[in-house]
C-alpha atoms as a PDB file:
ATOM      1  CA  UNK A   1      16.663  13.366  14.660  1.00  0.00           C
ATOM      2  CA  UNK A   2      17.979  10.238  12.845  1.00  0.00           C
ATOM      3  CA  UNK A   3      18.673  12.347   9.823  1.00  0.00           C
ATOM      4  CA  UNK A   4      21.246  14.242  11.448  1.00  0.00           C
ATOM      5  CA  UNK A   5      23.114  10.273  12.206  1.00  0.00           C
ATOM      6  CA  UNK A   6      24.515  10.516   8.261  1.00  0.00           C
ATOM      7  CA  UNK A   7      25.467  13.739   6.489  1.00  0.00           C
ATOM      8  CA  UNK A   8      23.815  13.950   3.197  1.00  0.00           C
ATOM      9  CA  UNK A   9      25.195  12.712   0.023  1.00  0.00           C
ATOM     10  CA  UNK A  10      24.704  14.651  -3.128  1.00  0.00           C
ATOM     11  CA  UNK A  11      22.792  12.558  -5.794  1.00  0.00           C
ATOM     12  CA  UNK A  12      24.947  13.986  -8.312  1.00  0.00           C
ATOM     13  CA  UNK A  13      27.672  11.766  -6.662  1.00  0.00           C
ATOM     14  CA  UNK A  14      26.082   8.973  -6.493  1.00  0.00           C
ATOM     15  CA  UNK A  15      25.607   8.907 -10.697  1.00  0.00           C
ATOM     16  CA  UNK A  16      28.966   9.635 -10.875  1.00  0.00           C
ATOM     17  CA  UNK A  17      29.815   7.023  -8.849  1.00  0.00           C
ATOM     18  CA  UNK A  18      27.826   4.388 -10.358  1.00  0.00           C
ATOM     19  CA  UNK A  19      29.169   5.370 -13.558  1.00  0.00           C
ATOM     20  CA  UNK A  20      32.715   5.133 -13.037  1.00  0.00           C
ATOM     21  CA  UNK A  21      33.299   8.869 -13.943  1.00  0.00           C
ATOM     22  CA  UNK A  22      34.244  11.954 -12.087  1.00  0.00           C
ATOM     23  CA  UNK A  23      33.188  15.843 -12.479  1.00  0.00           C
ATOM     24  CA  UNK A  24      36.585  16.498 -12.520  1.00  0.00           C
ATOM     25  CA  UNK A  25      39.507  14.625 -12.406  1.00  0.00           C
ATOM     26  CA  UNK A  26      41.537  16.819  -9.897  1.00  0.00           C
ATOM     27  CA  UNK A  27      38.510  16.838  -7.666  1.00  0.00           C
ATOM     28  CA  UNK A  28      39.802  13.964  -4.723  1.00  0.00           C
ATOM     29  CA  UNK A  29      36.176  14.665  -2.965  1.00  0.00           C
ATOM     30  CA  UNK A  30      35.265  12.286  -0.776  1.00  0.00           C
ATOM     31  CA  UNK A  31      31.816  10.931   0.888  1.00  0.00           C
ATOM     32  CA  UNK A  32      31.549  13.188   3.783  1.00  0.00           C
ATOM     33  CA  UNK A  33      32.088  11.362   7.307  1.00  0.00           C
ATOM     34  CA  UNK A  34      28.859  10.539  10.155  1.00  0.00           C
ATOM     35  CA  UNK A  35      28.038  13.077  12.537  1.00  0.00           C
ATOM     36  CA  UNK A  36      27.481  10.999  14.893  1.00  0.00           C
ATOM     37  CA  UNK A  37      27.417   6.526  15.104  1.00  0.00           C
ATOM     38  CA  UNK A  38      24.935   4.748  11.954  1.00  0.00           C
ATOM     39  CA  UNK A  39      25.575   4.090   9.001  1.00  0.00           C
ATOM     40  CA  UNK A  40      23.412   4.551   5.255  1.00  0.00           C
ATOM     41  CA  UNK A  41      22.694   1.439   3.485  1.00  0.00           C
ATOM     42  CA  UNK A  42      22.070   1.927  -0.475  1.00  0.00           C
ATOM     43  CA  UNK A  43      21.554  -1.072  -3.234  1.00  0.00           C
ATOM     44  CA  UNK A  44      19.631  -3.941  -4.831  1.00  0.00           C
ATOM     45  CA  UNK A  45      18.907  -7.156  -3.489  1.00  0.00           C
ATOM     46  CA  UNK A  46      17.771  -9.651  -5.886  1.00  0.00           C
ATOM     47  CA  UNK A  47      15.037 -12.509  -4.442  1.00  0.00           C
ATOM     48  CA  UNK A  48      12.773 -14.923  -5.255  1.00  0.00           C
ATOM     49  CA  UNK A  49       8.863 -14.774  -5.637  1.00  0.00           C
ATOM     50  CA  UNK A  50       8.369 -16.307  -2.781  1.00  0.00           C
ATOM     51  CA  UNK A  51       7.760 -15.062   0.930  1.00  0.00           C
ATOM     52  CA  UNK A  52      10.925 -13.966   2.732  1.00  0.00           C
ATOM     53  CA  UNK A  53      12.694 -11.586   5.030  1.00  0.00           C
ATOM     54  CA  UNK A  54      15.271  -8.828   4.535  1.00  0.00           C
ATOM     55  CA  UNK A  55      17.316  -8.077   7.834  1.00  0.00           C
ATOM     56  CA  UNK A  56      19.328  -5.544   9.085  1.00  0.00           C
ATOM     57  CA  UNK A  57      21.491  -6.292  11.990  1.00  0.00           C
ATOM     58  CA  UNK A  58      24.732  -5.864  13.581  1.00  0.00           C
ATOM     59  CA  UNK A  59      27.336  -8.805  12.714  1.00  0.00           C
ATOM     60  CA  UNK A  60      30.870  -9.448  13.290  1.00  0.00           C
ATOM     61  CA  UNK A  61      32.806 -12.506  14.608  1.00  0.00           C
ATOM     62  CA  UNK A  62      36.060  -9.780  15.930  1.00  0.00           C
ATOM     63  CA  UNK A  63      33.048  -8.005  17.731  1.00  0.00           C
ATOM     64  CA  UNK A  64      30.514  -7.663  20.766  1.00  0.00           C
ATOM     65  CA  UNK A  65      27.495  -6.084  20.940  1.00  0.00           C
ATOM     66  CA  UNK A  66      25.795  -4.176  23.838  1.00  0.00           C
ATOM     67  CA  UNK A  67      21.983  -4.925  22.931  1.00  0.00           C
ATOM     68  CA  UNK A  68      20.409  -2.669  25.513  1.00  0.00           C
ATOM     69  CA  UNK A  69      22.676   0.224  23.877  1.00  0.00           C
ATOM     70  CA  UNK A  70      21.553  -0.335  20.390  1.00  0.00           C
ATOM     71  CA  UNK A  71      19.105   1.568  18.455  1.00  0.00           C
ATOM     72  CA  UNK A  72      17.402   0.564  15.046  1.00  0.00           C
ATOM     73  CA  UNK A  73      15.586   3.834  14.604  1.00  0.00           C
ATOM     74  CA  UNK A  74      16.088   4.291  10.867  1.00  0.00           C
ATOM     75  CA  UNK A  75      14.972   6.832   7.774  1.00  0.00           C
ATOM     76  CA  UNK A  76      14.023   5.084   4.211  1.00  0.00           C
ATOM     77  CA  UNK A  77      14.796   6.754   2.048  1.00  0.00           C
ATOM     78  CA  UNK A  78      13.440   5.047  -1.305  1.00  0.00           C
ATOM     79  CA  UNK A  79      11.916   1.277  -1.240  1.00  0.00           C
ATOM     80  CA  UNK A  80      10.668  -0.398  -3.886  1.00  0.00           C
ATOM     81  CA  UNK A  81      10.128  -3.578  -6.001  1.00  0.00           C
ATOM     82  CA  UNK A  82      10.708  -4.403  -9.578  1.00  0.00           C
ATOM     83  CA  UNK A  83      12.716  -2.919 -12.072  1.00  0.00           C
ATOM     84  CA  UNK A  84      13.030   1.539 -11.570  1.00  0.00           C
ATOM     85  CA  UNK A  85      10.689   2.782 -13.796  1.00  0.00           C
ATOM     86  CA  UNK A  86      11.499   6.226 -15.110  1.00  0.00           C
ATOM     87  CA  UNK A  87       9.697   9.700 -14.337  1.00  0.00           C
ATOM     88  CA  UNK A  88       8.790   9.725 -17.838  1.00  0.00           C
ATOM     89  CA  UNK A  89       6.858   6.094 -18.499  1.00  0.00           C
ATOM     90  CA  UNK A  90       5.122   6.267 -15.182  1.00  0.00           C
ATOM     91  CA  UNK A  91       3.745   9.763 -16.115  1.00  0.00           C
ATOM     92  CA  UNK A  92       2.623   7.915 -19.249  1.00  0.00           C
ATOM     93  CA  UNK A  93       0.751   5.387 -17.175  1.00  0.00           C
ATOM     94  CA  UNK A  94      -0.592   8.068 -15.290  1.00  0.00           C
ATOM     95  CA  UNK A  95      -2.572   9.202 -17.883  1.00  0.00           C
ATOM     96  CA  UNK A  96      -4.484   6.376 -18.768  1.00  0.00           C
ATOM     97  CA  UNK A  97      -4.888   4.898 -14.945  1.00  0.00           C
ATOM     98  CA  UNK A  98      -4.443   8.087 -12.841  1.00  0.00           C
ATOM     99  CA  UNK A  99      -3.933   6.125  -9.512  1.00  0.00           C
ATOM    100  CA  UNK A 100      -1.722   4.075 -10.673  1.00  0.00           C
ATOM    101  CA  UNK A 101       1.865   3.837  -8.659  1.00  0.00           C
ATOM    102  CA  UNK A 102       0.483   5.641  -5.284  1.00  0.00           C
ATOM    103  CA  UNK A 103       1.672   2.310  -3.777  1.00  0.00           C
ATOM    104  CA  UNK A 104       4.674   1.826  -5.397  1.00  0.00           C
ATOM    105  CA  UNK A 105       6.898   3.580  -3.342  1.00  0.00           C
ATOM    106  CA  UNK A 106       4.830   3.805   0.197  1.00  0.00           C
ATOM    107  CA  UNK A 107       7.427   3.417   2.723  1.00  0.00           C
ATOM    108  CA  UNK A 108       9.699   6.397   0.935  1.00  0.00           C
ATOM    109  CA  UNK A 109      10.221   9.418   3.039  1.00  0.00           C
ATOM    110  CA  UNK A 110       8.847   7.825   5.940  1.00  0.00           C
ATOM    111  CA  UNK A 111      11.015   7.913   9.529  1.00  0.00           C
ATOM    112  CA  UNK A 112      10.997   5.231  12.386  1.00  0.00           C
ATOM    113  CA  UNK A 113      12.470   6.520  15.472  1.00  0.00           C
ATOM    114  CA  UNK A 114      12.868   5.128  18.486  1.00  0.00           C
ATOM    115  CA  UNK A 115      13.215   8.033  20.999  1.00  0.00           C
ATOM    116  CA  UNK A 116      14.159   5.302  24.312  1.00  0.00           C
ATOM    117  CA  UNK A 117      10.777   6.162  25.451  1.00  0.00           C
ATOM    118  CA  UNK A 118      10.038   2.559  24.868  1.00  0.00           C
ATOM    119  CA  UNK A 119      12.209   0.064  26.024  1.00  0.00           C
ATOM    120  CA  UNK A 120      15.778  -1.636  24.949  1.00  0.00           C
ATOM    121  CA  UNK A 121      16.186  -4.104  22.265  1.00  0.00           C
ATOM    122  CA  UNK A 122      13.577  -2.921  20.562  1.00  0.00           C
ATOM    123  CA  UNK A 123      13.153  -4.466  16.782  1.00  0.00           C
ATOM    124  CA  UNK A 124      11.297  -2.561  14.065  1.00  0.00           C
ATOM    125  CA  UNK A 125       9.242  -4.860  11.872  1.00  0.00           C
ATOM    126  CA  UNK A 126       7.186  -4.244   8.340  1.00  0.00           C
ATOM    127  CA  UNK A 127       5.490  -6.392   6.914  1.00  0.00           C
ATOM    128  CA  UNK A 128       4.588  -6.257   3.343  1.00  0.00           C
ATOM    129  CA  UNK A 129       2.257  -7.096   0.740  1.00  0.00           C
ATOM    130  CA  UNK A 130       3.328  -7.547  -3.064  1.00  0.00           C
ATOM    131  CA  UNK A 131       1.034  -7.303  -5.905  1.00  0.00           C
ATOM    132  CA  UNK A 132       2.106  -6.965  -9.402  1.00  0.00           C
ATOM    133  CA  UNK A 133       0.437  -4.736 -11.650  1.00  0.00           C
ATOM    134  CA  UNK A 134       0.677  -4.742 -15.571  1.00  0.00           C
ATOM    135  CA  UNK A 135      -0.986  -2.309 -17.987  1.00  0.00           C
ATOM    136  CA  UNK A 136      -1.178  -3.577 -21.546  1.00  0.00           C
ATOM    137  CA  UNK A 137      -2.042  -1.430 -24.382  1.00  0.00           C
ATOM    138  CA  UNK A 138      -3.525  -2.217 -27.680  1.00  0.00           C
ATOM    139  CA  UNK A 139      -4.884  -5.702 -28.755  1.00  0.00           C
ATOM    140  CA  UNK A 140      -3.835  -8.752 -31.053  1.00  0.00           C
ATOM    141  CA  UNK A 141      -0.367  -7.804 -32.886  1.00  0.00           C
ATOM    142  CA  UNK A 142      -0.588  -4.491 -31.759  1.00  0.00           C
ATOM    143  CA  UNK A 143      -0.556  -5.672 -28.345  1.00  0.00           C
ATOM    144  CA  UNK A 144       2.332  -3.638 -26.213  1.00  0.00           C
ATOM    145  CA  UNK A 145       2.686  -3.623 -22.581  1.00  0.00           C
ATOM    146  CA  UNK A 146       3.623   0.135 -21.363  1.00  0.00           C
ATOM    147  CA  UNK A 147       4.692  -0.521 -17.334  1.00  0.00           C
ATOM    148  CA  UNK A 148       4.630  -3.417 -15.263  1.00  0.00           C
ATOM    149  CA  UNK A 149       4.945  -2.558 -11.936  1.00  0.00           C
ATOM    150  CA  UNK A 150       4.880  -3.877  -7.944  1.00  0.00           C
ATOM    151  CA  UNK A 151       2.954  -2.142  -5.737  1.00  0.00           C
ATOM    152  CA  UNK A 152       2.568  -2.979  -1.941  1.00  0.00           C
ATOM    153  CA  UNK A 153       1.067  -2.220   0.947  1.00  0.00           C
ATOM    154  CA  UNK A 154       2.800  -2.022   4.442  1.00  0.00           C
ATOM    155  CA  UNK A 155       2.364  -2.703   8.236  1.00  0.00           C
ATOM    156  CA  UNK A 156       5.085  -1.497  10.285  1.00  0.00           C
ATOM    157  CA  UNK A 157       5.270  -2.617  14.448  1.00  0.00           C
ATOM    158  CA  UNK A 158       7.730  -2.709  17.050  1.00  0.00           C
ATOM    159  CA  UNK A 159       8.718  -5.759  18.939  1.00  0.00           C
ATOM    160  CA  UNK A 160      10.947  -6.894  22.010  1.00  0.00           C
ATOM    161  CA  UNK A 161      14.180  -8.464  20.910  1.00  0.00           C
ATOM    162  CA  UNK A 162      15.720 -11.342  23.142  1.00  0.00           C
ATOM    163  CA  UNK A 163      19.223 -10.831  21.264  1.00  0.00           C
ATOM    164  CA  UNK A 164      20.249  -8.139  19.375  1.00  0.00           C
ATOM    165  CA  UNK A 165      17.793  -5.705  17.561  1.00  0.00           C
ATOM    166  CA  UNK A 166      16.822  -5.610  14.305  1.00  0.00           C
ATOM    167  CA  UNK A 167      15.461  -3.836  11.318  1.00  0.00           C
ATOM    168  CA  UNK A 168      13.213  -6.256   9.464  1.00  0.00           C
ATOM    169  CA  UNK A 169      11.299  -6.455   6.464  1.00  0.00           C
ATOM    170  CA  UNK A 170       8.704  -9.476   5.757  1.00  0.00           C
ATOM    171  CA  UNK A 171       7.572  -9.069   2.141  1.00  0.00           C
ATOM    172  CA  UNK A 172       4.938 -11.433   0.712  1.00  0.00           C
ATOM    173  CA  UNK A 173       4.034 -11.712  -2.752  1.00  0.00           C
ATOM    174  CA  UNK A 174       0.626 -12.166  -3.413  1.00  0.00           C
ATOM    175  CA  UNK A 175      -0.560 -15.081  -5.759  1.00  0.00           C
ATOM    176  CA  UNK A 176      -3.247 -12.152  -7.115  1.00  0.00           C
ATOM    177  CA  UNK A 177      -2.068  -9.916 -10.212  1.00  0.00           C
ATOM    178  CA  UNK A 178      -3.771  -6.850 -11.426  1.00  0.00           C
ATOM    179  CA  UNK A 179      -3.916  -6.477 -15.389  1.00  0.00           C
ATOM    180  CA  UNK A 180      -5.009  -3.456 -16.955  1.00  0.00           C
ATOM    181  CA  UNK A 181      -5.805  -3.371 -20.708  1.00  0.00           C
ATOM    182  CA  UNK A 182      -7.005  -1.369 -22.887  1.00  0.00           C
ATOM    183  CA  UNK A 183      -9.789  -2.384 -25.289  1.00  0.00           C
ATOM    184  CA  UNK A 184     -10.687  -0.423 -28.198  1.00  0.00           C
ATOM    185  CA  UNK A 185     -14.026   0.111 -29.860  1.00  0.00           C
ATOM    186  CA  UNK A 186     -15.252  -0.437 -33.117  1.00  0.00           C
ATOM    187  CA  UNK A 187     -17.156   2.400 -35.009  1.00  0.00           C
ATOM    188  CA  UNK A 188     -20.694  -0.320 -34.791  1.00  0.00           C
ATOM    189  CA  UNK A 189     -20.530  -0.272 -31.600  1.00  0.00           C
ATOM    190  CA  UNK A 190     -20.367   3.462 -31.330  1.00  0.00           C
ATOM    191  CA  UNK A 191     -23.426   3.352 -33.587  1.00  0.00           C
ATOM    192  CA  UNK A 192     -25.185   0.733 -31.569  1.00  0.00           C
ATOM    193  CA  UNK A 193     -24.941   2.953 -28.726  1.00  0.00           C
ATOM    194  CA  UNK A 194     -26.384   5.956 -30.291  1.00  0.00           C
ATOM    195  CA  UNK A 195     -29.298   4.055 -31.219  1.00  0.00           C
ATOM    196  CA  UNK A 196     -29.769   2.858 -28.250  1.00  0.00           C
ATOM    197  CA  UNK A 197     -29.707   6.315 -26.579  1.00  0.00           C
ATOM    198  CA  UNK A 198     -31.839   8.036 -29.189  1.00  0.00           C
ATOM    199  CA  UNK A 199     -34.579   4.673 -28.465  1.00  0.00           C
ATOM    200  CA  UNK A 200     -34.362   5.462 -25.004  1.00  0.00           C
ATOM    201  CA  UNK A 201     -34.902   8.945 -25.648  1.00  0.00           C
ATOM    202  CA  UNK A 202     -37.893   8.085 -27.304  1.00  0.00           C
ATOM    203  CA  UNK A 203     -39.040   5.742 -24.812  1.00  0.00           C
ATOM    204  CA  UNK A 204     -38.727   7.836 -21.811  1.00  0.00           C
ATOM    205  CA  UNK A 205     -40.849  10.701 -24.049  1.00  0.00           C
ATOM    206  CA  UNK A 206     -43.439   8.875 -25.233  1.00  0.00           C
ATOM    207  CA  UNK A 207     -44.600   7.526 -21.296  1.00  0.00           C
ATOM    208  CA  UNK A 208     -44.268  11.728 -20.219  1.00  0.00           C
ATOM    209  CA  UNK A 209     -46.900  12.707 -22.914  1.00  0.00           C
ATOM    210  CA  UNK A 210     -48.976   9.395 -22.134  1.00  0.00           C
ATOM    211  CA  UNK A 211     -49.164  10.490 -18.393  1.00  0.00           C
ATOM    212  CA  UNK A 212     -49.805  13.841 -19.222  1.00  0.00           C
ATOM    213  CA  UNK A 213     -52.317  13.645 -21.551  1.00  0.00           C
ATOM    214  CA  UNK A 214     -54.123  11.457 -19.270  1.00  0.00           C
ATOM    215  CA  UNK A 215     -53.623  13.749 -16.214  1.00  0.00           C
ATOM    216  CA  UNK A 216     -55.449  16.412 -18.500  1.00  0.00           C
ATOM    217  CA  UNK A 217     -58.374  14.030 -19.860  1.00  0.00           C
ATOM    218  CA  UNK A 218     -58.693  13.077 -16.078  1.00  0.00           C
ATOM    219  CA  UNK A 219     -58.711  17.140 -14.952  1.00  0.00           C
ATOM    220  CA  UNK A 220     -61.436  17.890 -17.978  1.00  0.00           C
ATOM    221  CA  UNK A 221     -64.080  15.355 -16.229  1.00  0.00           C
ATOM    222  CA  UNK A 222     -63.592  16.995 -13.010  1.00  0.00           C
ATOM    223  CA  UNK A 223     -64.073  20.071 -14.300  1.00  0.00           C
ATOM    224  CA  UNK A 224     -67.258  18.597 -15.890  1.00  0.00           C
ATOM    225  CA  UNK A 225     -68.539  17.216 -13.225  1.00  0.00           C
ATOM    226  CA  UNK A 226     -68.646  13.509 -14.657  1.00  0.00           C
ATOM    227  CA  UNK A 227     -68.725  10.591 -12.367  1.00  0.00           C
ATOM    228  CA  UNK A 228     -66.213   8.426 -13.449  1.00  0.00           C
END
């Protein structure tokens, strides 16, 4: 499997590493070597709102490449757009818009392997669609926006390669945005509504009895006998 191509790296590491810092000073530990050939690419790239491509491919002026030997099976881990939001805000979010973020992340966890069953050179495309989302709470002065967000739908394909293969990403931004607010309501309204209910209420009652009492005057004249 292509998750046996990198040995794991402890997370704990990683923040350690990113902050300059080390568990212990004496500790010389060092990111454990492949198993086997591939490599495990981890950062940010910072683009522009407009559409473009992200490609991964094999490079190097000293170097030559066998294309028919290379394969761009490959494991994502975590994708996403936008600035991390924390475990903490997005369960916030949650709890107002409870489907909110379910395409935030879509591609995470999710394996592309190419098993040679196919052919050679074979490139692994997605294609993406951006849409920002931005929930605002309150209104007027009180006005605060809790998350803003990118969410995104993908299309993943395979395609033949006439040089060397790739792994590609296509992500489009869509000129759409999706704003969620939050309006509050005044205590007349409230009131408006009950009124409303109760006259309904009343409505709805007062055609019941009409049809019933004429369903019994109608009944009595049978009963009577009278032609009517």
């Amino acid at each position: 499997m292509m998750e046996s191509l990198v040995a794991p790296i402890p997370m704990e590491y990683n923040r350690l590493a990113l902050e300059g810092t080390h568990e212990n000073s004496t500790d010389n530990a060092k990111r454990p070597a492949p198993l086997t050939g591939g490599c495990r690419i981890e950062g940010y790239v910072r683009v522009k709102k407009v559409p473009g491509n992200l490609i991964f491919a094999a490079r190097s002026g000293a170097h030559s490449f066998d294309a028919s030997q290379m394969n761009m099976s490959h494991v994502i881990s975590h994708l996403s757009f936008g600035i991390k939001i924390s475990p903490k805000k997005m369960s916030d979010a949650k709890r107002l818009i409870p489907y909110l973020g379910r395409s935030h992340d879509r591609l995470n966890g999710r394996s592309f392997i190419n098993h040679r069953a196919i052919d050679a050179n074979v490139t692994v495309e997605h294609y993406l669609q951006i849409v920002k989302t931005e929930v605002v709470t309150g209104s007027g002065s009180r006005e605060h926006k809790l998350i803003e967000e990118y969410e995104y739908t993908a299309h993943s394909s395979l395609a033949k390669s006439v040089y060397i293969p790739v792994a590609k990403f296509h992500f489009e931004l869509s000129p759409m945005q999706v704003l969620i607010t939050e309006n509050s309501k005044s205590f007349s309204h409230f009131i408006t509504n009950i009124c409303a209910i109760i006259g309904g209420v009343f409505t709805v009652a007062g055609i019941l009895d009409s049809i019933l009492h004429n369903t019994i005057r109608i009944m009595k004249k049978v009963e009577l006998g009278k032609n009517f």
